[in-house]
N, C-alpha and C. Protein backbone atom coordinates (compact mmCIF):
# COMPACT_ATOMS: atom_id res chain seq x y z
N UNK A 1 -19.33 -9.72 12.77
CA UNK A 1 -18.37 -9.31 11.77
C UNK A 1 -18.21 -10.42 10.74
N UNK A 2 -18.15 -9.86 9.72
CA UNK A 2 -18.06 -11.14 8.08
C UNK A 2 -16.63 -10.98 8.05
N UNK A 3 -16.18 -11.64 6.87
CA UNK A 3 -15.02 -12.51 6.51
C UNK A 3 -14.05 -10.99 6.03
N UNK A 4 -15.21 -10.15 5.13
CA UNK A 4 -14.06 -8.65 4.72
C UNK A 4 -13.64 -7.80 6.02
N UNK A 5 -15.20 -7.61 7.03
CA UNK A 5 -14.74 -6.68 7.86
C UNK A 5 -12.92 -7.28 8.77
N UNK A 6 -13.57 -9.28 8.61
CA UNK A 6 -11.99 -9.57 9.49
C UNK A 6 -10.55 -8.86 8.57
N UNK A 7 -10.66 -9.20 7.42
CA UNK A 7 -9.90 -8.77 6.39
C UNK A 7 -8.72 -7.72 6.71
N UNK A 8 -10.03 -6.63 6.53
CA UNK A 8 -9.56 -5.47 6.85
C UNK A 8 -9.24 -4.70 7.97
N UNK A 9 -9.63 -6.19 9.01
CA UNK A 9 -8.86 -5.35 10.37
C UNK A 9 -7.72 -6.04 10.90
N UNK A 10 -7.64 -6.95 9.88
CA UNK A 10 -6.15 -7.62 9.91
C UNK A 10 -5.21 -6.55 9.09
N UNK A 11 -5.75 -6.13 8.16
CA UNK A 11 -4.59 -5.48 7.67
C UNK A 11 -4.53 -4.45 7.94
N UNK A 12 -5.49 -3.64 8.70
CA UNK A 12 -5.04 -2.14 9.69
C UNK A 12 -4.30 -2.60 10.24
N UNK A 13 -4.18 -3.75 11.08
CA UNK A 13 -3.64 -4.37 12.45
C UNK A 13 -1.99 -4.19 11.85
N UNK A 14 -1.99 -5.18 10.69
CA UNK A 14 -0.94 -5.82 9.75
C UNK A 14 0.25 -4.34 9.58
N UNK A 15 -0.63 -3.65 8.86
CA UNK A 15 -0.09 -1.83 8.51
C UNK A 15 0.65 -1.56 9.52
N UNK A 16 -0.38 -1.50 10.87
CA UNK A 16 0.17 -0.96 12.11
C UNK A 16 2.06 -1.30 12.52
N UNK A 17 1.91 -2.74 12.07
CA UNK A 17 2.68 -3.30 12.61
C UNK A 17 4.31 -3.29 11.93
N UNK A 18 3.99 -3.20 10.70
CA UNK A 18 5.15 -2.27 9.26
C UNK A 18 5.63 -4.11 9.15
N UNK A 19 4.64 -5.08 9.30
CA UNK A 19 4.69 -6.30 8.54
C UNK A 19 4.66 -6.41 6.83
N UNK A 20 5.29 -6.22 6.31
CA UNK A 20 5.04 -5.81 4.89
C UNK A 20 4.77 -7.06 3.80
N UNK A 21 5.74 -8.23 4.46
CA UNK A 21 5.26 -9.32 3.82
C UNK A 21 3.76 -10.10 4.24
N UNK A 22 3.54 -10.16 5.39
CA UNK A 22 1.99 -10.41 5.87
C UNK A 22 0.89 -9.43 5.18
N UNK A 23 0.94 -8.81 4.95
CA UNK A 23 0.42 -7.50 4.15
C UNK A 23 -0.12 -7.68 2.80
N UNK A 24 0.99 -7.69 1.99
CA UNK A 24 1.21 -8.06 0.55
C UNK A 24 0.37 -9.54 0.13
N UNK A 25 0.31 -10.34 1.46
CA UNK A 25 -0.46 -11.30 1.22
C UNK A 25 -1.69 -11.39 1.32
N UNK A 26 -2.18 -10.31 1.86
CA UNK A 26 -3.61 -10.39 1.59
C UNK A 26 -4.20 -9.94 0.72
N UNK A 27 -3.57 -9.61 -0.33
CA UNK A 27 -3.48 -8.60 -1.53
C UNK A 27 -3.34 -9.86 -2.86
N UNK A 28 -4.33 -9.55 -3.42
CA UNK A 28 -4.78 -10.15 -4.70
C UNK A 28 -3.76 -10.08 -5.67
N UNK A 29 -2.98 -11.08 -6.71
CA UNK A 29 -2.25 -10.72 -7.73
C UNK A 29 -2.81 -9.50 -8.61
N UNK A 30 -4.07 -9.63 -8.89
CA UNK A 30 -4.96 -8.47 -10.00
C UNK A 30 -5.64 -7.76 -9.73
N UNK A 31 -5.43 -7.48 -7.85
CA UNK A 31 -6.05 -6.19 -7.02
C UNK A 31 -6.14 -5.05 -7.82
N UNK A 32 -6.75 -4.07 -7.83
CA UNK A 32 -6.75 -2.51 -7.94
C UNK A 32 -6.82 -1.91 -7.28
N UNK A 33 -5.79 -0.79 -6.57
CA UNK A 33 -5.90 0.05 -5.04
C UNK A 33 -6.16 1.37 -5.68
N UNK A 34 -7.34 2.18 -5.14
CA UNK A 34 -6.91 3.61 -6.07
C UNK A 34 -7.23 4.35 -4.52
N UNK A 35 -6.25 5.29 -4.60
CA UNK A 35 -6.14 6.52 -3.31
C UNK A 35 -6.48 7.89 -4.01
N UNK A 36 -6.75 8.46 -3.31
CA UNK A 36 -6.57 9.85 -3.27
C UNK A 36 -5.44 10.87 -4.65
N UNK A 37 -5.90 11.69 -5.37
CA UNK A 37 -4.67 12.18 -6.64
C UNK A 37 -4.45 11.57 -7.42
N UNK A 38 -5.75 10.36 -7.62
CA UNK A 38 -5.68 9.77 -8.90
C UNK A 38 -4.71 8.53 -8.99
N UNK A 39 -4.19 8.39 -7.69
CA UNK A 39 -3.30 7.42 -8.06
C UNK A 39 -3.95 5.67 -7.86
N UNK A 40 -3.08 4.75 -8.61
CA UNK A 40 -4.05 3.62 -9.04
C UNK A 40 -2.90 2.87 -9.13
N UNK A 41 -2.86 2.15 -8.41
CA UNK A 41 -1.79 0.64 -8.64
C UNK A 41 -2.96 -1.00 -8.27
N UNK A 42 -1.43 -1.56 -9.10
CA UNK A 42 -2.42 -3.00 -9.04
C UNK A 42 -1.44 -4.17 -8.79
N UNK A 43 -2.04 -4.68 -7.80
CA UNK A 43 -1.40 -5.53 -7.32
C UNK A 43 -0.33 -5.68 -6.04
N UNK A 44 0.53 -6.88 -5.08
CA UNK A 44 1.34 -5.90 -4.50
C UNK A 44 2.47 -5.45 -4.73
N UNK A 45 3.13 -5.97 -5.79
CA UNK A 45 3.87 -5.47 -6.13
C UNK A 45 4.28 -4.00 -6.65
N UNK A 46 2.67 -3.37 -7.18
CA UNK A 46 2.69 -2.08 -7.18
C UNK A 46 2.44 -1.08 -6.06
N UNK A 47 1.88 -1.59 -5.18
CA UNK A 47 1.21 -1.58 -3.80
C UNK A 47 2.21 -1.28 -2.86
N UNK A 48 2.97 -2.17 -2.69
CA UNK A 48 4.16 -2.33 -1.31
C UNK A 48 4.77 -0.90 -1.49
N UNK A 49 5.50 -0.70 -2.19
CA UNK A 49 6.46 1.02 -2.56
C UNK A 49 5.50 2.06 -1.94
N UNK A 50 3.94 1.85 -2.41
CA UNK A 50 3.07 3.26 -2.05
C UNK A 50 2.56 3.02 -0.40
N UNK A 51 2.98 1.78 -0.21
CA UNK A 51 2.82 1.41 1.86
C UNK A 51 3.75 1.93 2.30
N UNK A 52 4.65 1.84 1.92
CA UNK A 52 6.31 1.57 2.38
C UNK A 52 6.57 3.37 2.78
N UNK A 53 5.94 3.85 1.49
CA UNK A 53 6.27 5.06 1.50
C UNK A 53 5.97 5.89 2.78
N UNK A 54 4.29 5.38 2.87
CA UNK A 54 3.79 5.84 3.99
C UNK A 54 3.93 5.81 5.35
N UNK A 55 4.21 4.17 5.60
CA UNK A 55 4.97 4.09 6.95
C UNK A 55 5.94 4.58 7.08
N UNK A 56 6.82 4.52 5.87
CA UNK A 56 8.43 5.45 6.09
C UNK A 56 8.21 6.80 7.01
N UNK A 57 7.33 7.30 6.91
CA UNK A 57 6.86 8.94 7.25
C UNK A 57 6.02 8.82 7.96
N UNK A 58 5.13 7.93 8.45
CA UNK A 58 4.41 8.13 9.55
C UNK A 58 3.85 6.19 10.14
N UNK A 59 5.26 6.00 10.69
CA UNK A 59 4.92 4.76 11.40
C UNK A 59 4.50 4.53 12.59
N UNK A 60 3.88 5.11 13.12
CA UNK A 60 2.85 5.53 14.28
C UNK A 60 1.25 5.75 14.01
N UNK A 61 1.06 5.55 12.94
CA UNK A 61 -0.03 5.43 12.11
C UNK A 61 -1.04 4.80 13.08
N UNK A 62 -2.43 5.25 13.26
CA UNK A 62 -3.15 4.80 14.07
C UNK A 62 -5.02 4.91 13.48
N UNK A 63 -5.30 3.83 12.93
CA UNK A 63 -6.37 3.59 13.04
C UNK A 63 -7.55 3.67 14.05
N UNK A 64 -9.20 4.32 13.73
CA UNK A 64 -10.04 3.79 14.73
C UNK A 64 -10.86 3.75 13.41
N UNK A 65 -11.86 2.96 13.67
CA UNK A 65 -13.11 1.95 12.91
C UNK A 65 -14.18 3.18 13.27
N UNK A 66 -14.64 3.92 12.63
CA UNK A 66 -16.17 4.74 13.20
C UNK A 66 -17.16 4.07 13.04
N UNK A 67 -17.26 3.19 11.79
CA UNK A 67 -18.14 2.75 11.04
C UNK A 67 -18.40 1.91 10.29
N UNK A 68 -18.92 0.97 10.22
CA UNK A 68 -18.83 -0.19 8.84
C UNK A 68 -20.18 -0.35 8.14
N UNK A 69 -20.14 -0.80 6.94
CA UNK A 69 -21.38 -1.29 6.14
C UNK A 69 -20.92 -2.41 5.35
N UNK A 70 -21.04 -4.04 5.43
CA UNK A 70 -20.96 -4.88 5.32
C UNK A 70 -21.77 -5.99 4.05
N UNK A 71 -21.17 -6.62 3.08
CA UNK A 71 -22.19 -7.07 2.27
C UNK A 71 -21.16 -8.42 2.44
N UNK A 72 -21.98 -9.39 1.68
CA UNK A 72 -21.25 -11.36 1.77
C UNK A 72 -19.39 -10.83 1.27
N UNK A 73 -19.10 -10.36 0.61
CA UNK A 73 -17.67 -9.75 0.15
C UNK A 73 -17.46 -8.84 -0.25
N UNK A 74 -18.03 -7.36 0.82
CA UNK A 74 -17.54 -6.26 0.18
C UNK A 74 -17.82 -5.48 2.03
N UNK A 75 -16.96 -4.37 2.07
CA UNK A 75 -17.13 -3.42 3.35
C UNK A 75 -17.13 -2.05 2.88
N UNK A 76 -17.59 -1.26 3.27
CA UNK A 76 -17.15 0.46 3.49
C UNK A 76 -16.62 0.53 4.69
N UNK A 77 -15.94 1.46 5.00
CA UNK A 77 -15.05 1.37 6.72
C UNK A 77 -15.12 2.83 6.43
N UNK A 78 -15.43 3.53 7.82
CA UNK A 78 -15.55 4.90 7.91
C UNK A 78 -14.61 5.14 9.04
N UNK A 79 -13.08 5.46 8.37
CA UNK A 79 -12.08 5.67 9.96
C UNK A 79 -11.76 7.10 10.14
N UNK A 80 -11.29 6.74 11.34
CA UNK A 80 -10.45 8.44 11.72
C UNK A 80 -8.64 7.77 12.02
N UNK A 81 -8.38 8.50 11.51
CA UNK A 81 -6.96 7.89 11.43
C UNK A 81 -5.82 9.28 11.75
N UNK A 82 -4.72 9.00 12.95
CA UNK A 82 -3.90 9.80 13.47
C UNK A 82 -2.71 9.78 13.32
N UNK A 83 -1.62 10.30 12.31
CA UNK A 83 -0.11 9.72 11.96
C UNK A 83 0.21 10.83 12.41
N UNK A 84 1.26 10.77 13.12
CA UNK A 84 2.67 11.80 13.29
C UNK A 84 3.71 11.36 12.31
N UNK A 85 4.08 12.72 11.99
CA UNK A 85 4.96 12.17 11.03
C UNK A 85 6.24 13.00 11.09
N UNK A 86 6.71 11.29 11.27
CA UNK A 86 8.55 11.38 11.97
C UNK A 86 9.48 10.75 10.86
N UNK A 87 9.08 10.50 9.44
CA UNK A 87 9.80 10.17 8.48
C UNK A 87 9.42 11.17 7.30
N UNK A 88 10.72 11.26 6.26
CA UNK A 88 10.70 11.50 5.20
C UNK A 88 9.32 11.03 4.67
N UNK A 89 8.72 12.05 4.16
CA UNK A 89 7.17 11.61 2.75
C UNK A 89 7.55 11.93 1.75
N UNK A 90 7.90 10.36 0.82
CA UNK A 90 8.23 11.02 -0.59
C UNK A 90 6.72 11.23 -1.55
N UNK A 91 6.48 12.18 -1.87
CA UNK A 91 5.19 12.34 -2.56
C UNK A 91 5.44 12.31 -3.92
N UNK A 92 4.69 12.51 -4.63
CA UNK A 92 4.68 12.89 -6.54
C UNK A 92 5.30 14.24 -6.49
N UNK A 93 5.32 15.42 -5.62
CA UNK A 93 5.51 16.33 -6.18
C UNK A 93 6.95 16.98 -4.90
N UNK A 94 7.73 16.23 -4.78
CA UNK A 94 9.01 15.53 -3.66
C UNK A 94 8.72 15.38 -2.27
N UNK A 95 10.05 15.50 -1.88
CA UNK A 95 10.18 14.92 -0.49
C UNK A 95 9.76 16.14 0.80
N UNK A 96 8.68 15.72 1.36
CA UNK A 96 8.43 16.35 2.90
C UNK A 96 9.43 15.83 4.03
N UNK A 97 10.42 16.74 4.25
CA UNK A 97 10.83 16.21 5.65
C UNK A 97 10.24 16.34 6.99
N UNK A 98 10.44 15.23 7.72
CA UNK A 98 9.84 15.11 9.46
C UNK A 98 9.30 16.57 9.36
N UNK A 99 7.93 16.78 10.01
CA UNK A 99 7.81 18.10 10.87
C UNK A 99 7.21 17.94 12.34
N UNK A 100 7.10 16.52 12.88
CA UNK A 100 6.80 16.15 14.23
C UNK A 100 5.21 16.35 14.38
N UNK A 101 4.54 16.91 13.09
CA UNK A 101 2.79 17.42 13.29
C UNK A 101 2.18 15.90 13.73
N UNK A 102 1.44 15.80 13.87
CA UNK A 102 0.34 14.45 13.43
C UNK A 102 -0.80 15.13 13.05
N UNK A 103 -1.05 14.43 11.74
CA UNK A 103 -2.01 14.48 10.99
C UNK A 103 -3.39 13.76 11.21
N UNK A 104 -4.07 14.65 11.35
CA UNK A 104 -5.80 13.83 11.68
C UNK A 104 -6.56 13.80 9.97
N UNK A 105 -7.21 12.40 10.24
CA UNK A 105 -7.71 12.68 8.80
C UNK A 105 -8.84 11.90 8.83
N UNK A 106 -10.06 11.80 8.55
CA UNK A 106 -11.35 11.02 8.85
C UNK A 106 -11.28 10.71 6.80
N UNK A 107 -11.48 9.04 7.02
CA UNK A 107 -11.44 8.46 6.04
C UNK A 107 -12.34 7.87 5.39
N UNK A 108 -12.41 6.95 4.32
CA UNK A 108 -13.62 5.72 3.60
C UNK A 108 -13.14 5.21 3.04
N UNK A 109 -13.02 3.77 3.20
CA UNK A 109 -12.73 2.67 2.37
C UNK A 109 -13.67 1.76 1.70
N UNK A 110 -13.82 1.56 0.36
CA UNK A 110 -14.51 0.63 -0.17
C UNK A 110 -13.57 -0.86 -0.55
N UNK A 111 -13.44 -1.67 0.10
CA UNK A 111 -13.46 -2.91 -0.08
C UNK A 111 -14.11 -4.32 -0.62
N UNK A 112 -13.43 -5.08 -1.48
CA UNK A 112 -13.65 -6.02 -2.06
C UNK A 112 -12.67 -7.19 -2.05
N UNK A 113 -13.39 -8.09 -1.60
CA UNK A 113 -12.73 -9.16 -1.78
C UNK A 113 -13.12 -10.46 -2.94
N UNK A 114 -11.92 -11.19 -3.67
CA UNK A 114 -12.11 -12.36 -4.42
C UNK A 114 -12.63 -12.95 -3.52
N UNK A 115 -12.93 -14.28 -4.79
CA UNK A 115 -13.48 -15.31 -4.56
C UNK A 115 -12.81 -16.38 -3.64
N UNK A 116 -11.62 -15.92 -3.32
CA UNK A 116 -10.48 -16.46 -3.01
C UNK A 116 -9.97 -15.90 -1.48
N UNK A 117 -11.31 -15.05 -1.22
CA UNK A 117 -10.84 -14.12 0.22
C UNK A 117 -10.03 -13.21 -0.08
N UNK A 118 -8.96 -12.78 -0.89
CA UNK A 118 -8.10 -12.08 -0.45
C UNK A 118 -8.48 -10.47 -1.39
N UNK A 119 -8.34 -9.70 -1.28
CA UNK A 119 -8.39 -8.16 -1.59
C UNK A 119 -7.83 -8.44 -2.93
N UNK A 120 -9.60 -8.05 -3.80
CA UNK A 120 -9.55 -7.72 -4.78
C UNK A 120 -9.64 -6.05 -5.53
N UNK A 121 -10.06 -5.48 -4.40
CA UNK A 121 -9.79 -3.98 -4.77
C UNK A 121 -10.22 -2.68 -3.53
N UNK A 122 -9.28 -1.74 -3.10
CA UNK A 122 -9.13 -0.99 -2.01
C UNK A 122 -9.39 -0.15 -2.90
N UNK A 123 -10.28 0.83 -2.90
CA UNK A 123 -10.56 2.23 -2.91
C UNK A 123 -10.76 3.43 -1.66
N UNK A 124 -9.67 3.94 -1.80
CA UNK A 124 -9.46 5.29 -0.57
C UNK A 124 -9.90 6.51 -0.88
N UNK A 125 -10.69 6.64 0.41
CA UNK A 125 -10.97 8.31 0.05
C UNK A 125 -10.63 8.99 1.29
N UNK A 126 -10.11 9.87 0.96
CA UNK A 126 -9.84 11.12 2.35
C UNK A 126 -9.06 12.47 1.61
N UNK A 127 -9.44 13.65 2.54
CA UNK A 127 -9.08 14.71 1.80
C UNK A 127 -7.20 15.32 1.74
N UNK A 128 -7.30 14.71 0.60
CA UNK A 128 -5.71 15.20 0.75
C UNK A 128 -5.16 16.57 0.73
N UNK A 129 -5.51 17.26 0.69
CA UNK A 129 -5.54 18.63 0.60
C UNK A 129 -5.53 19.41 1.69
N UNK A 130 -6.02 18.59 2.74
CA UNK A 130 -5.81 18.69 4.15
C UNK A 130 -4.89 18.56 4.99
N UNK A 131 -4.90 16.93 4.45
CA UNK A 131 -3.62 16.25 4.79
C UNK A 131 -2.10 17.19 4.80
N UNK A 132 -2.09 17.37 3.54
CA UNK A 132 -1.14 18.30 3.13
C UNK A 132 -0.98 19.76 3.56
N UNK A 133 -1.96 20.55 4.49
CA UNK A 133 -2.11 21.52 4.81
C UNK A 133 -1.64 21.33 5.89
N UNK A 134 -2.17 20.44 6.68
CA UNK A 134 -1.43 20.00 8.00
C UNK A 134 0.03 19.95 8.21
N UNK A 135 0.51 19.01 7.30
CA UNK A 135 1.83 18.75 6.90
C UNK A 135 2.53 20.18 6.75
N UNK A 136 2.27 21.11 6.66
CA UNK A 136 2.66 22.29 5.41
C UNK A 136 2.59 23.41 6.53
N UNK A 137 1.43 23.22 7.27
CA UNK A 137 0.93 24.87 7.76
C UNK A 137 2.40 25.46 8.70
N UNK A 138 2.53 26.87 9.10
CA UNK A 138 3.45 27.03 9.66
C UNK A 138 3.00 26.62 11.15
């Protein structure tokens, strides 16, 4: 394992743990995170609110690693990831309350890190549309 794959399994680990300041620190002042719906923040200060949000609503959040592809400072991570969700989700388009589901969702992360080690840019992919179906279905 290289220096990103540790990276990034510190900060699954980190996530897991709803450490928010350990977190934020591995996070680049001039990061770019872009998720799923277009959304795009930079930095952690823009960052922390769209974590926060998520653990708020599903802090049971559970990572597994399927897959990696590794370069001197960059990873893809191919996860499957399992949240129940026992908090409020405030989304763009309002608030989901608790419905006790857990959500399965098989993921991809493209990772980059500065020169400096720390996360210069998270790109997420997973199908939200799913996500949200789950969340939603009767």
């Amino acid at each position: 394992m290289g220096r990103a794959a540790d990276v990034v399994e510190q900060w699954w680990k980190t996530f897991e743990q709803g450490d928010f300041d350990a977190l934020m620190a591995l996070v680049s002042a001039d990061a770019e995170i872009l998720m799923p719906g277009g959304l795009r923040v930079h930095g952690p200060v823009e960052l922390r609110p769209v974590l926060e949000a998520y653990y708020n609503a599903f802090p049971k959040l559970c990572h597994e690693t399927v897959s990696a592809v590794e370069t001197d400072n960059a990873i893809a991570v191919e996860l499957h990831i399992t949240m129940p969700h026992t908090g409020v989700f405030v989304t763009p388009a309002g608030e989901i309350p608790p419905t006790g589901k857990t959500v399965s969702l098989d993921a991809c992360d493209i990772v980059r890190l500065n020169a400096d080690g720390k996360i210069g840019s998270w790109h997420s992919y997973f199908d939200q549309a799913s996500m949200m179906e789950q969340l939603t279905a009767g």
